[in-house]
N, C-alpha and C. Protein backbone atom coordinates (compact mmCIF):
# COMPACT_ATOMS: atom_id res chain seq x y z
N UNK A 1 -12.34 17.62 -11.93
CA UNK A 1 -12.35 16.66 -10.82
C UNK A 1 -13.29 15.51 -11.15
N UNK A 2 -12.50 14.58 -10.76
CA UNK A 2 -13.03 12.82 -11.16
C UNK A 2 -14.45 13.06 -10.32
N UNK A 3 -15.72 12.85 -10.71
CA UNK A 3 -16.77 11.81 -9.96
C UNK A 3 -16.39 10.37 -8.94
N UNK A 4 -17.01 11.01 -8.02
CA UNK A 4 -17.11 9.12 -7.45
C UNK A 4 -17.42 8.26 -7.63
N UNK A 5 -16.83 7.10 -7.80
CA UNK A 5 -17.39 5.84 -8.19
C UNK A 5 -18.69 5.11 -7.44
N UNK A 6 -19.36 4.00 -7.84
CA UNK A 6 -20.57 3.56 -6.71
C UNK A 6 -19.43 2.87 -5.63
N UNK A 7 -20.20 2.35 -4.45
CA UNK A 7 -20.12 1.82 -3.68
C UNK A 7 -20.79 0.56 -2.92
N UNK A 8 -20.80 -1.05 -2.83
CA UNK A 8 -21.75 -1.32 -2.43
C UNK A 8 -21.05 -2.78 -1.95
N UNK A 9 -21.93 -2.88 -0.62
CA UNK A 9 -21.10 -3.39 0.53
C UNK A 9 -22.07 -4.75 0.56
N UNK A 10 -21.44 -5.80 0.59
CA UNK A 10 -22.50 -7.36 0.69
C UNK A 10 -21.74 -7.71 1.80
N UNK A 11 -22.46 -7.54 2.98
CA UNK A 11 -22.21 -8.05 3.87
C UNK A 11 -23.30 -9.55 4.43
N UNK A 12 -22.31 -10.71 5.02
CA UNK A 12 -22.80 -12.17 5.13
C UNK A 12 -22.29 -12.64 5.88
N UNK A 13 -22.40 -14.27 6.16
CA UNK A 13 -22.06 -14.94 6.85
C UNK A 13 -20.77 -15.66 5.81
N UNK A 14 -19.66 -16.16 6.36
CA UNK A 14 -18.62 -16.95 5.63
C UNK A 14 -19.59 -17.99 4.69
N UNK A 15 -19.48 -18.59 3.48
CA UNK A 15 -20.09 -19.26 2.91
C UNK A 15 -21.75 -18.93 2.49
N UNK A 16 -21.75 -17.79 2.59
CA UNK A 16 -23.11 -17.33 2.17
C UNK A 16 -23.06 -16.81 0.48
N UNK A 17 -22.03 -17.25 -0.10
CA UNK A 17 -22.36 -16.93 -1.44
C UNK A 17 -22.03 -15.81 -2.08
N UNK A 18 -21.25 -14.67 -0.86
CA UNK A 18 -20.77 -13.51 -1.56
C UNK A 18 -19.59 -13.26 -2.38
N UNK A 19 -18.96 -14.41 -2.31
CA UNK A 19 -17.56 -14.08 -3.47
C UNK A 19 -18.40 -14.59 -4.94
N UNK A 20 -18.85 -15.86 -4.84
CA UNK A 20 -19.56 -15.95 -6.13
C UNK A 20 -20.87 -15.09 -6.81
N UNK A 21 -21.44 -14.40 -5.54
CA UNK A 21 -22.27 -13.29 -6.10
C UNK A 21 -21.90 -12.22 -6.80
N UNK A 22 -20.51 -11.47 -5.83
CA UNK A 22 -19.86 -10.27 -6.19
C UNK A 22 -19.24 -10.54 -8.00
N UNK A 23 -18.68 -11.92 -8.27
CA UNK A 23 -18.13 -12.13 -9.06
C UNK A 23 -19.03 -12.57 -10.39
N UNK A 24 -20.43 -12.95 -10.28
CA UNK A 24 -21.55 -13.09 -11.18
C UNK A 24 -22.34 -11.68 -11.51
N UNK A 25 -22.04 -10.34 -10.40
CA UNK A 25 -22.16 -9.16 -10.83
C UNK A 25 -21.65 -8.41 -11.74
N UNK A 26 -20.23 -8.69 -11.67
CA UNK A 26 -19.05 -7.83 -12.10
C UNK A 26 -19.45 -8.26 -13.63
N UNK A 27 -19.37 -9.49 -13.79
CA UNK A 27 -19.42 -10.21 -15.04
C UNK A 27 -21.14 -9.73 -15.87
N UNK A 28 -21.61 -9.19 -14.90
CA UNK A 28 -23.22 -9.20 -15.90
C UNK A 28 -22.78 -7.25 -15.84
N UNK A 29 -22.20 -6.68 -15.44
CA UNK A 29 -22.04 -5.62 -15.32
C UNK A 29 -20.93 -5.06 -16.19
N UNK A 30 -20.06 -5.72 -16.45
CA UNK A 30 -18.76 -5.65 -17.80
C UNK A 30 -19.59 -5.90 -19.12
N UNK A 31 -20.61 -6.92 -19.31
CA UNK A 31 -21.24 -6.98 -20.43
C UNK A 31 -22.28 -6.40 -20.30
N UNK A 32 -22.18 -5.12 -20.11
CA UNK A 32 -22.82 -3.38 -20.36
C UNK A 32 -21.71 -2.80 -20.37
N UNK A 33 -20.65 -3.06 -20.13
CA UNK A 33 -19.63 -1.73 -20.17
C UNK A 33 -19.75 -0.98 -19.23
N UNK A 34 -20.12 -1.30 -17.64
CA UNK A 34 -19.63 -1.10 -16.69
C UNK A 34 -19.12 -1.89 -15.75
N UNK A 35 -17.72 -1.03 -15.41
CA UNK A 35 -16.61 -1.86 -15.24
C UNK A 35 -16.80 -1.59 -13.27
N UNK A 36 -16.88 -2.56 -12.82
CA UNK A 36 -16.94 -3.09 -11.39
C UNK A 36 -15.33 -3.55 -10.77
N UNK A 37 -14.78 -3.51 -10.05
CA UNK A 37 -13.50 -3.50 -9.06
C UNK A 37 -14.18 -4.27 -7.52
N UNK A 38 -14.04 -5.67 -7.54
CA UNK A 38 -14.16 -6.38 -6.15
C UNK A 38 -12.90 -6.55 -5.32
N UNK A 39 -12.97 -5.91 -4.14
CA UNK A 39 -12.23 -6.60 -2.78
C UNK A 39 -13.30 -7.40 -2.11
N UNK A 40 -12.06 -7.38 -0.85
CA UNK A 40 -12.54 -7.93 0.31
C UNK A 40 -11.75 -8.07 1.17
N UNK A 41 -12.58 -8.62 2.45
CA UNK A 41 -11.56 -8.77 3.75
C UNK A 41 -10.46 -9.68 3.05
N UNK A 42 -10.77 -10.44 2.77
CA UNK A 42 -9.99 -11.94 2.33
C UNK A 42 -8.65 -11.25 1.55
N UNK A 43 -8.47 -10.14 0.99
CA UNK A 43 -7.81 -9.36 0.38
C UNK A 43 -6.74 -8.38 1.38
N UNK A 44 -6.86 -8.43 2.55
CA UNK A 44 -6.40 -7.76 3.24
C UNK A 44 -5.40 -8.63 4.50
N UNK A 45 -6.70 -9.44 5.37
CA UNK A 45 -6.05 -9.71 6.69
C UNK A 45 -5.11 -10.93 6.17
N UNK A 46 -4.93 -11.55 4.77
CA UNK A 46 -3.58 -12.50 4.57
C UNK A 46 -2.48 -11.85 3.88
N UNK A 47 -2.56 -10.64 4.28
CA UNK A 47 -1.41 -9.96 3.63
C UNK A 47 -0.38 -9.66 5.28
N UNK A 48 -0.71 -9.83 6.80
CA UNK A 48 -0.35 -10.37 7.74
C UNK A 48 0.72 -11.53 7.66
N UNK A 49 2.16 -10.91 7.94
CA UNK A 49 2.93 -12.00 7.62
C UNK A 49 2.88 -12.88 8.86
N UNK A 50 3.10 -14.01 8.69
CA UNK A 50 2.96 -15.75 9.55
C UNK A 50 3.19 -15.18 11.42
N UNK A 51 4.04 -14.83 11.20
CA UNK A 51 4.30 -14.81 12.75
C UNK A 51 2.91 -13.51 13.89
N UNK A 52 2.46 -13.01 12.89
CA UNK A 52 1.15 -12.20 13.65
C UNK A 52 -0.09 -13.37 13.27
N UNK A 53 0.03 -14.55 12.88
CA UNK A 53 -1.01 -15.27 12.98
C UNK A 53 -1.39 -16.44 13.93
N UNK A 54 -2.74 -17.00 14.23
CA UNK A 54 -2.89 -18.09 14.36
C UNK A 54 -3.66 -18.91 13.70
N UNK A 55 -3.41 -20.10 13.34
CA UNK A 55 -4.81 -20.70 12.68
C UNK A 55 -4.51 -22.02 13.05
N UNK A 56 -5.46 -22.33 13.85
CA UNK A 56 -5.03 -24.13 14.27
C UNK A 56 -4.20 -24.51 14.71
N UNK A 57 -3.15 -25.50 14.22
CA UNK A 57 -1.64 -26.20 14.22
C UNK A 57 -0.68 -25.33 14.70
N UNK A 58 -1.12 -24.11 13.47
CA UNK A 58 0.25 -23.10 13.41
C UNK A 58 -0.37 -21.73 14.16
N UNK A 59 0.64 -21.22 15.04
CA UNK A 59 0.51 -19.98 15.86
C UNK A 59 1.55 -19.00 16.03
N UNK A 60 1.55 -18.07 15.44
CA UNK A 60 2.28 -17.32 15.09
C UNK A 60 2.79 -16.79 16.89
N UNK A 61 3.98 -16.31 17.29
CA UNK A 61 4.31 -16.10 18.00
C UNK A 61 4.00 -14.19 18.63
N UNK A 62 3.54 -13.60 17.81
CA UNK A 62 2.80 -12.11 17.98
C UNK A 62 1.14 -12.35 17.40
N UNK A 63 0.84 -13.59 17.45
CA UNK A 63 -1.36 -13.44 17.09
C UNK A 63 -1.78 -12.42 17.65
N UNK A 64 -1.33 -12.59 18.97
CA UNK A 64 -2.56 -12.09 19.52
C UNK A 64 -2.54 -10.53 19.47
N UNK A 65 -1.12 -10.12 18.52
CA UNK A 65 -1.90 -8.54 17.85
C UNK A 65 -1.89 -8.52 16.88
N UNK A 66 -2.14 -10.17 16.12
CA UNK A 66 -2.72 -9.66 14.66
C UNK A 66 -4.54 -10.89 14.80
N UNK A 67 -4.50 -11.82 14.38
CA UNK A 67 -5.39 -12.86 13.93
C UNK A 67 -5.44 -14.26 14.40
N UNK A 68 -6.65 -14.34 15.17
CA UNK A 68 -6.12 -15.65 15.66
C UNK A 68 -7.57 -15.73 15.51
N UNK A 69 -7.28 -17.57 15.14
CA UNK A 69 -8.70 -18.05 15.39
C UNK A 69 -9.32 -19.01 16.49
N UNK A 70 -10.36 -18.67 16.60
CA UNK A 70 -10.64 -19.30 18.31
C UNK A 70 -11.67 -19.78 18.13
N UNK A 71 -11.43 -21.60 18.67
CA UNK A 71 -12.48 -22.47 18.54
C UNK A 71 -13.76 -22.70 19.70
N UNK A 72 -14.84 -22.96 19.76
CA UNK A 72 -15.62 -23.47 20.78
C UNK A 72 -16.36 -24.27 20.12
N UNK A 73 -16.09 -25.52 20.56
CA UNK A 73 -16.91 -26.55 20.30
C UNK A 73 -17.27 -26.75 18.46
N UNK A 74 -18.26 -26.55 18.38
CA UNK A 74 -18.49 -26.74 16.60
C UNK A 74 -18.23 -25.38 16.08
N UNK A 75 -17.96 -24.31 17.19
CA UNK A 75 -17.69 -22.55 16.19
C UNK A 75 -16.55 -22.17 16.29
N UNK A 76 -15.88 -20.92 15.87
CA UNK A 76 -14.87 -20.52 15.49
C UNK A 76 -15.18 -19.17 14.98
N UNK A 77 -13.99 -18.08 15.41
CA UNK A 77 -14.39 -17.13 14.78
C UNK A 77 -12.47 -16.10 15.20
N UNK A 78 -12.90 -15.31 14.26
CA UNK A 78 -11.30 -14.72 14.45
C UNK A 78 -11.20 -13.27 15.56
N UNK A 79 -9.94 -13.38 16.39
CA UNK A 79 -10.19 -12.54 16.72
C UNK A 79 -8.97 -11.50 16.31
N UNK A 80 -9.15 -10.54 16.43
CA UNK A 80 -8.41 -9.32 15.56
C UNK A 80 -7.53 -8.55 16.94
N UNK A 81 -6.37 -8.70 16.98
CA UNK A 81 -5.75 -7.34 18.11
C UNK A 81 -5.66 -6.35 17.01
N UNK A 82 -4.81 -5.74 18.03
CA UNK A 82 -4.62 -3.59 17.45
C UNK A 82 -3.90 -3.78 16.38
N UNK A 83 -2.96 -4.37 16.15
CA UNK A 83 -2.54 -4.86 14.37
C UNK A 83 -3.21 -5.09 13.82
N UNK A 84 -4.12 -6.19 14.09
CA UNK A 84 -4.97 -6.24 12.50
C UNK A 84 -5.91 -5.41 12.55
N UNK A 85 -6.49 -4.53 14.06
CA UNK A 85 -7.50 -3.66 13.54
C UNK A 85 -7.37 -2.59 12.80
N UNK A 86 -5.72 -2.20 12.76
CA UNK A 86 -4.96 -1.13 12.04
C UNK A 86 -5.08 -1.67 10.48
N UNK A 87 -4.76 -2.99 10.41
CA UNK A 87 -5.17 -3.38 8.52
C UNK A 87 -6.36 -3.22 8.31
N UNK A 88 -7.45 -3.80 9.08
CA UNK A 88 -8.54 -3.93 8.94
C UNK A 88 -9.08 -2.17 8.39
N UNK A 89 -8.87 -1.37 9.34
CA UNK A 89 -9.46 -0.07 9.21
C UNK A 89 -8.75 0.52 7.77
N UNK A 90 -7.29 0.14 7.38
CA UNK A 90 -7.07 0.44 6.26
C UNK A 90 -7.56 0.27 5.13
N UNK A 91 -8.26 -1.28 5.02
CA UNK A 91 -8.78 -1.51 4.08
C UNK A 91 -10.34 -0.86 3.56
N UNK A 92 -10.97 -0.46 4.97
CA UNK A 92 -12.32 0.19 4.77
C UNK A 92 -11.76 1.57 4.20
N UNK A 93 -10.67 2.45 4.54
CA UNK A 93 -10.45 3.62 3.87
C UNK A 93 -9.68 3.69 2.47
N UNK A 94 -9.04 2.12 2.52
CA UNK A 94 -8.79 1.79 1.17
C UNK A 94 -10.27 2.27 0.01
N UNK A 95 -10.66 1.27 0.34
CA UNK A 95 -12.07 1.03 -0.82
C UNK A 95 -12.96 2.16 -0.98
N UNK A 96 -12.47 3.75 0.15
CA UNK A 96 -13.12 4.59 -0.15
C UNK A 96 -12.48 5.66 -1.23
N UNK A 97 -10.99 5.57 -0.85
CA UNK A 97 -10.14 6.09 -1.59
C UNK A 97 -10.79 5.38 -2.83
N UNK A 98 -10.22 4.61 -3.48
CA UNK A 98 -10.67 4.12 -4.71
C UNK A 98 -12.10 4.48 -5.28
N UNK A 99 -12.97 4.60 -4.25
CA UNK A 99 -14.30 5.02 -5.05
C UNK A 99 -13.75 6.43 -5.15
N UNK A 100 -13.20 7.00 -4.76
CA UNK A 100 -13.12 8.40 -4.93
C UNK A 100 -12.46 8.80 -5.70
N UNK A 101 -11.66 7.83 -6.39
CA UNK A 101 -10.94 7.63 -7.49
C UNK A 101 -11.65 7.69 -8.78
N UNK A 102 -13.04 7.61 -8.78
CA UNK A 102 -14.03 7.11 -9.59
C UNK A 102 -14.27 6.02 -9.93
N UNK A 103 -13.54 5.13 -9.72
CA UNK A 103 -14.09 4.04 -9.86
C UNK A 103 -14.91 3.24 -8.58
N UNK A 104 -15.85 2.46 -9.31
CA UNK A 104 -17.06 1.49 -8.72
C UNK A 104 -16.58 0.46 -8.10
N UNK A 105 -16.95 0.17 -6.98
CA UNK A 105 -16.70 -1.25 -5.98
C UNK A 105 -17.35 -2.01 -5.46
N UNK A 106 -17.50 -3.01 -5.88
CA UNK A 106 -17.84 -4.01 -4.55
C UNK A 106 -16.94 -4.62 -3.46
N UNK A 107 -17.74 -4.78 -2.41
CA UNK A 107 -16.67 -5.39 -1.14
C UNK A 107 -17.89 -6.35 -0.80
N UNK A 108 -16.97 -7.58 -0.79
CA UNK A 108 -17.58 -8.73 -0.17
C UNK A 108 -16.91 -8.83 1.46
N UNK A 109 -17.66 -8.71 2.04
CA UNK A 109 -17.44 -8.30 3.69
C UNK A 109 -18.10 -8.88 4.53
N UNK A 110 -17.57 -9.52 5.96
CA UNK A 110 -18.01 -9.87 7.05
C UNK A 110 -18.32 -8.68 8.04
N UNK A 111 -19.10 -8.17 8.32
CA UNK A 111 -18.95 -6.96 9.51
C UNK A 111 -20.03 -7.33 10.84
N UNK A 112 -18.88 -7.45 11.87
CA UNK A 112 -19.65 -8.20 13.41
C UNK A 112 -19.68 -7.43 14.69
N UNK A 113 -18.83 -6.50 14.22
CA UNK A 113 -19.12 -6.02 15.42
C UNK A 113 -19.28 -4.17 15.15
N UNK A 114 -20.11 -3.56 16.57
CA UNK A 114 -20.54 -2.75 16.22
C UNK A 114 -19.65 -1.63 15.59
N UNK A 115 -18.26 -1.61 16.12
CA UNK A 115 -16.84 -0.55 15.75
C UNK A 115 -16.22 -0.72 14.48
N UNK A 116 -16.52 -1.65 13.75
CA UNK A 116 -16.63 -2.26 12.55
C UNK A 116 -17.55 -2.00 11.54
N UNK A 117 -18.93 -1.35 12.02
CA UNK A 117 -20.31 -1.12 10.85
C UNK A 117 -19.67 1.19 11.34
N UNK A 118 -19.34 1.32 12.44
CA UNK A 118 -19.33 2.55 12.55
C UNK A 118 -17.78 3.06 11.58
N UNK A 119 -16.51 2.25 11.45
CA UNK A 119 -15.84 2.83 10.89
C UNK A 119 -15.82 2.66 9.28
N UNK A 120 -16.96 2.05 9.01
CA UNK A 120 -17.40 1.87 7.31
C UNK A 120 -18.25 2.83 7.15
N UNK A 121 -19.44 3.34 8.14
CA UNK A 121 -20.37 4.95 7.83
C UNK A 121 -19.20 5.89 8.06
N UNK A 122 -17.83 5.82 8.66
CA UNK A 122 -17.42 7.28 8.80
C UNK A 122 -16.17 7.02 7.59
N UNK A 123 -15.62 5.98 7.19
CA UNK A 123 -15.01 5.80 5.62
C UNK A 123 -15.68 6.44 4.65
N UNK A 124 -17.10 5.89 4.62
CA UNK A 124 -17.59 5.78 3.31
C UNK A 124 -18.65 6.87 3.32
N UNK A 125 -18.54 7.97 4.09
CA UNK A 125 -19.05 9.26 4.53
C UNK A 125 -19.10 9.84 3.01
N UNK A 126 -20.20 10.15 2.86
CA UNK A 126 -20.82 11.61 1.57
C UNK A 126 -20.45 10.62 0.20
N UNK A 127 -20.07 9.13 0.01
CA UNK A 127 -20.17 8.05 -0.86
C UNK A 127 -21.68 7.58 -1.51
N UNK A 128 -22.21 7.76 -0.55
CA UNK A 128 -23.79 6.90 -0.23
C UNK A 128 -23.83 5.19 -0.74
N UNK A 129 -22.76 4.78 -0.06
CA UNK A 129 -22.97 2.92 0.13
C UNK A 129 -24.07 2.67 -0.56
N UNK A 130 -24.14 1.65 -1.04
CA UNK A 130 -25.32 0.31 -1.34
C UNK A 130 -24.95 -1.01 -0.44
N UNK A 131 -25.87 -0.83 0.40
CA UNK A 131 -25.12 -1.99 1.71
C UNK A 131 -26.54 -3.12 1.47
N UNK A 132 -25.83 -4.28 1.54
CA UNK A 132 -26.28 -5.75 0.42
C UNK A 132 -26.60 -6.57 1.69
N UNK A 133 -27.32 -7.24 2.78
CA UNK A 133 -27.69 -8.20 3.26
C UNK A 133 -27.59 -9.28 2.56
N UNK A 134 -26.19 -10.47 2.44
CA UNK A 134 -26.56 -11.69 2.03
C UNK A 134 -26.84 -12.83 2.76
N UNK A 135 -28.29 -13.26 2.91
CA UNK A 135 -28.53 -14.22 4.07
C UNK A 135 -28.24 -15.35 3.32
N UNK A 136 -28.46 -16.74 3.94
CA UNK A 136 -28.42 -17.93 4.01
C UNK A 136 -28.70 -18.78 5.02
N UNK A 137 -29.51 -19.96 5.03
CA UNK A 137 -29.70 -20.68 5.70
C UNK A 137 -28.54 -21.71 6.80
N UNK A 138 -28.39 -21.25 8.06
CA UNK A 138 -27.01 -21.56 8.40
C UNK A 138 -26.72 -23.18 7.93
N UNK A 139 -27.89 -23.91 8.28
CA UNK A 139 -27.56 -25.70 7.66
C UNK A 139 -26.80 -25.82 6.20
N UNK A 140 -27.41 -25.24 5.18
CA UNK A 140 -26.93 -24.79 3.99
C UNK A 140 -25.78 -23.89 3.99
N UNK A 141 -25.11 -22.76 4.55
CA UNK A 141 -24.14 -22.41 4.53
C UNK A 141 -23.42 -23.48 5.03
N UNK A 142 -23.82 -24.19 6.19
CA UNK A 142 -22.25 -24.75 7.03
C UNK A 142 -22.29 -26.49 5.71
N UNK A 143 -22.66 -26.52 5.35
CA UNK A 143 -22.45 -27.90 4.34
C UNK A 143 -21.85 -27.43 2.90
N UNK A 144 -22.00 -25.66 2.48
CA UNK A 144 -21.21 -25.12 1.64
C UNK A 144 -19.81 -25.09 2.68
N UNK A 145 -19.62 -24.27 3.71
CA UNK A 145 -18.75 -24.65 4.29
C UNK A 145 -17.39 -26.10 4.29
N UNK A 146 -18.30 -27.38 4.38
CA UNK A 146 -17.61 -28.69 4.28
C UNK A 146 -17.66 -29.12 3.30
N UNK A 147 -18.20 -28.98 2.12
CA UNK A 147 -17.67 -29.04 0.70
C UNK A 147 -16.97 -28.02 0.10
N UNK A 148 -16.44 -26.89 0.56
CA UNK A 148 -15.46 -26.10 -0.22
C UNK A 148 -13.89 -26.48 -0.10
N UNK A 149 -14.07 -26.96 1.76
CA UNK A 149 -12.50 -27.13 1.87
C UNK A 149 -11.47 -26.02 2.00
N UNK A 150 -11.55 -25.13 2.03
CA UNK A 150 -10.50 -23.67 1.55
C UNK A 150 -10.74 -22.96 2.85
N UNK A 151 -12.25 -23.52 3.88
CA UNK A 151 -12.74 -22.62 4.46
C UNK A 151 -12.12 -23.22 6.18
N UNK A 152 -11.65 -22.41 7.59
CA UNK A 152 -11.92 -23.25 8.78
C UNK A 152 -13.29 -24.00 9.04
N UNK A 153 -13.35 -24.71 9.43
CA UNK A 153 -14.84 -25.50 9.67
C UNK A 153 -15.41 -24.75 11.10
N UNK A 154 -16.50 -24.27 11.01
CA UNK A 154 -17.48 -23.74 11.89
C UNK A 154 -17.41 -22.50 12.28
N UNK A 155 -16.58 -21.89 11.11
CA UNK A 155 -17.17 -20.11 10.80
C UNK A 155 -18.25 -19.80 10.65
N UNK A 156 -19.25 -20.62 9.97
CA UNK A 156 -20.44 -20.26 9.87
C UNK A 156 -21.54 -20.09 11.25
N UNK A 157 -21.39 -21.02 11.97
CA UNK A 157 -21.53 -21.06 13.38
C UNK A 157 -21.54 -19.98 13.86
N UNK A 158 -20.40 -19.49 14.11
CA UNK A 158 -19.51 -18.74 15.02
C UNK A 158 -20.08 -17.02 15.01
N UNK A 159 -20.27 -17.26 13.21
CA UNK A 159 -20.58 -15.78 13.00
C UNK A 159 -22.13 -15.67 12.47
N UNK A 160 -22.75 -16.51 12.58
CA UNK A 160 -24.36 -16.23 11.60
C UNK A 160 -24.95 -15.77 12.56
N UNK A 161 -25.28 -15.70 13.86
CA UNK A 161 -26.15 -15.11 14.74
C UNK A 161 -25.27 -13.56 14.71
N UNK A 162 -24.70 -13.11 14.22
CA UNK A 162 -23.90 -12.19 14.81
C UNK A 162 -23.94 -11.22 13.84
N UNK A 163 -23.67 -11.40 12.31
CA UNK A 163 -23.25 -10.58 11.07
C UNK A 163 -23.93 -9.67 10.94
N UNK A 164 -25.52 -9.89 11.11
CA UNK A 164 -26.73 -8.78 10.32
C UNK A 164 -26.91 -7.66 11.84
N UNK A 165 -25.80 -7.66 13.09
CA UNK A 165 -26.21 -6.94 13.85
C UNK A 165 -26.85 -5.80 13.48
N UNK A 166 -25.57 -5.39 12.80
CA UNK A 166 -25.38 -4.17 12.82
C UNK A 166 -25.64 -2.86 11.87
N UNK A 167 -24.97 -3.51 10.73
CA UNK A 167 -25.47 -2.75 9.22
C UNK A 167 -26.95 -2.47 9.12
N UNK A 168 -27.16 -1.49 8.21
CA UNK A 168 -28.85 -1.02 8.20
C UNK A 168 -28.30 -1.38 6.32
N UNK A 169 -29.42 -2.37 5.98
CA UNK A 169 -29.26 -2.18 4.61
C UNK A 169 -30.66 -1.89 3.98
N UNK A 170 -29.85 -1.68 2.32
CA UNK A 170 -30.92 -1.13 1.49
C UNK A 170 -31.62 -2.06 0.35
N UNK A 171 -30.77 -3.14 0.70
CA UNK A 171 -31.12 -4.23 0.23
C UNK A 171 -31.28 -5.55 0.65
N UNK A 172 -31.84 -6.74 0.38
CA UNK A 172 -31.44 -7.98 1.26
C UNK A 172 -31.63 -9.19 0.26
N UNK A 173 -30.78 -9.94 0.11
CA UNK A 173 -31.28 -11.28 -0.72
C UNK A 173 -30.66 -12.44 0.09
N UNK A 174 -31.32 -13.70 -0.51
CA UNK A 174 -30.87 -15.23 0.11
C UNK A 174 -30.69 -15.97 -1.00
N UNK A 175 -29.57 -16.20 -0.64
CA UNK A 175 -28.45 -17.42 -1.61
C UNK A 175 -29.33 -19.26 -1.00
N UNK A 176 -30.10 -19.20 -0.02
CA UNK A 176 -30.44 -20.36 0.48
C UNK A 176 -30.40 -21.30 -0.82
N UNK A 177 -31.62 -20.86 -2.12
CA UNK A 177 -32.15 -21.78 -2.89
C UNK A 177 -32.08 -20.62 -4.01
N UNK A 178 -31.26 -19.39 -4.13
CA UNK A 178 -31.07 -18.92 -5.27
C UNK A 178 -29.62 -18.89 -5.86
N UNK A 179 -29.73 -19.18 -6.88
CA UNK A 179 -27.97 -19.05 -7.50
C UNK A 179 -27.81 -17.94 -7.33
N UNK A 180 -26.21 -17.80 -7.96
CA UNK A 180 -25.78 -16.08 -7.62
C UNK A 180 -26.17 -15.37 -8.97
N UNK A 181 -26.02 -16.13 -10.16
CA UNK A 181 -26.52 -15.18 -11.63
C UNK A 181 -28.07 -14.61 -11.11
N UNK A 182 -28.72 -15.27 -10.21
CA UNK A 182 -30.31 -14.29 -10.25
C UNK A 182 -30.14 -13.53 -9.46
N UNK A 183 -29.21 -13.83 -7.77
CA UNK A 183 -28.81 -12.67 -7.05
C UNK A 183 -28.47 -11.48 -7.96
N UNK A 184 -27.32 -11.96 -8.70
CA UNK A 184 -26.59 -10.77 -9.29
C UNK A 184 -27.54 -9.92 -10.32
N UNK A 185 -28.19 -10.60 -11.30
CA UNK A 185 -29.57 -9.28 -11.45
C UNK A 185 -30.34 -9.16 -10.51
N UNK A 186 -30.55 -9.26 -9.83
CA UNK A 186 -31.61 -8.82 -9.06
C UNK A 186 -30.53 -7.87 -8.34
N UNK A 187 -29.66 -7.66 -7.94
CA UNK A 187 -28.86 -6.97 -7.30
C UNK A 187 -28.57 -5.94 -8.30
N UNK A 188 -28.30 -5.81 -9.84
CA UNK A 188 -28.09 -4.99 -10.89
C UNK A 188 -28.95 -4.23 -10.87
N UNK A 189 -30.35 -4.91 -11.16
CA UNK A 189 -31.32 -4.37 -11.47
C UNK A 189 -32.07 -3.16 -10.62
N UNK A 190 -31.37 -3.47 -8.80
CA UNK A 190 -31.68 -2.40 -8.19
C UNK A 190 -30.68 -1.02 -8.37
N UNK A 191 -29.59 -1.65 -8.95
CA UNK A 191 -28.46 -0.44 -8.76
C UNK A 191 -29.31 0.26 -9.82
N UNK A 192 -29.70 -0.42 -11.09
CA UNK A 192 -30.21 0.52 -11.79
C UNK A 192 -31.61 1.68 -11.32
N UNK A 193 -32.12 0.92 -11.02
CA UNK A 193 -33.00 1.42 -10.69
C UNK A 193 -32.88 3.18 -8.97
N UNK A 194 -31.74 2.65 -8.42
CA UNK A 194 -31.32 3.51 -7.34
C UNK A 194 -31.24 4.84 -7.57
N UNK A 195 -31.22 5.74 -7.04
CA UNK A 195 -30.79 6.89 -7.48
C UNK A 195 -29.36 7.77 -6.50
N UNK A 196 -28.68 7.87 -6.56
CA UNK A 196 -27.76 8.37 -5.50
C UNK A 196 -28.20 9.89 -5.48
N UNK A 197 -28.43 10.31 -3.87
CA UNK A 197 -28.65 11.62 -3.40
C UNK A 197 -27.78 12.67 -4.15
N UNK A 198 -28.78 13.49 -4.90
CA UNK A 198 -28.26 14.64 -5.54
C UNK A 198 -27.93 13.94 -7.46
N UNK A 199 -28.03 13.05 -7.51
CA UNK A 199 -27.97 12.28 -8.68
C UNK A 199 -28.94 12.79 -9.64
């Protein structure tokens, strides 16, 4: 019987630097010859075909039981019916399956609300997570925000008072004024250093 793979969860604000972190890990972690596997939400809730969506302009005619995004003023944030909470929850038991597969993961993840941090401790049950705090300065996120372009404008808003509710982590770093190659050792350097219970 296969070993489990690691596990380790960077949870942030939209534009806080976790796709380019996760992806400056993998890469300092392949050149050792350990091989890393990144998802993410972003991997999941656009696999929702058009008509369970909303985003702006376009509104899918069933959103409101999959994804819709909802503006106030300068924020925005998505809201999820019982369809997408059904993808959503798949994907957290996705990424456990796979560690259990033996292989190692990162998930670059938004997690806001409290039914959301509880069905990732009961996924990722007897795994032992490495759960990643990536902060950022919201002024600095929301101007990564309006220079990426790819992103809705005032996600960052919407969700930065909100993200770090909930998760208890074991780690914490800020992308404010650090690149992601020093995140990402400094993030290596603790995996090394970690020990997983019973390890």
């Amino acid at each position: 019987m296969v070993a489990p793979g690691r596990v380790v969860v960077i949870n942030g604000t939209s534009s806080a630097g976790k796709t380019a972190l996760a992806e400056a890990f993998r890469e300092i972690r392949a050149a050792a010859g350990d091989c890393w596997l990144v998802f993410g939400i972003d991997d999941f809730l656009p696999r929702l075909p058009r008509r369970w969506v909303a985003y702006d302009a376009w509104s899918g005619s069933l959103a409101g039981d999959g994804v819709r995004l909802v503006r106030d003023g300068d924020r925005a944030r998505y809201r999820i019916g019982a369809l997408g909470r059904r993808v959503l929850s798949a994907y957290r038991r996705s990424i456990a399956e796979i560690a259990r597969a033996g292989l190692n993961v990162l998930v670059d993840d938004v997690t806001i609300e409290e039914h959301e941090w509880d069905e990732w401790c009961a996924a990722l049950a007897g795994l032992h997570p490495v759960w990643v705090a990536l902060r950022c300065a919201a002024n600095v996120a929301v101007a990564r925000e309006a220079a990426r372009g790819d992103r809705a404008r005032g996600l960052v808003r919407g969700v930065v008072d909100l993200v770090h509710r909930f998760p208890v982590y074991d780690l914490e770093l800020d992308s404010t004024a650090t690149g992601a190659a020093d995140l990402a050792a400094q993030l290596s350097a603790y995996l090394g250093e970690a020990r997983t219970p019973g390890g």
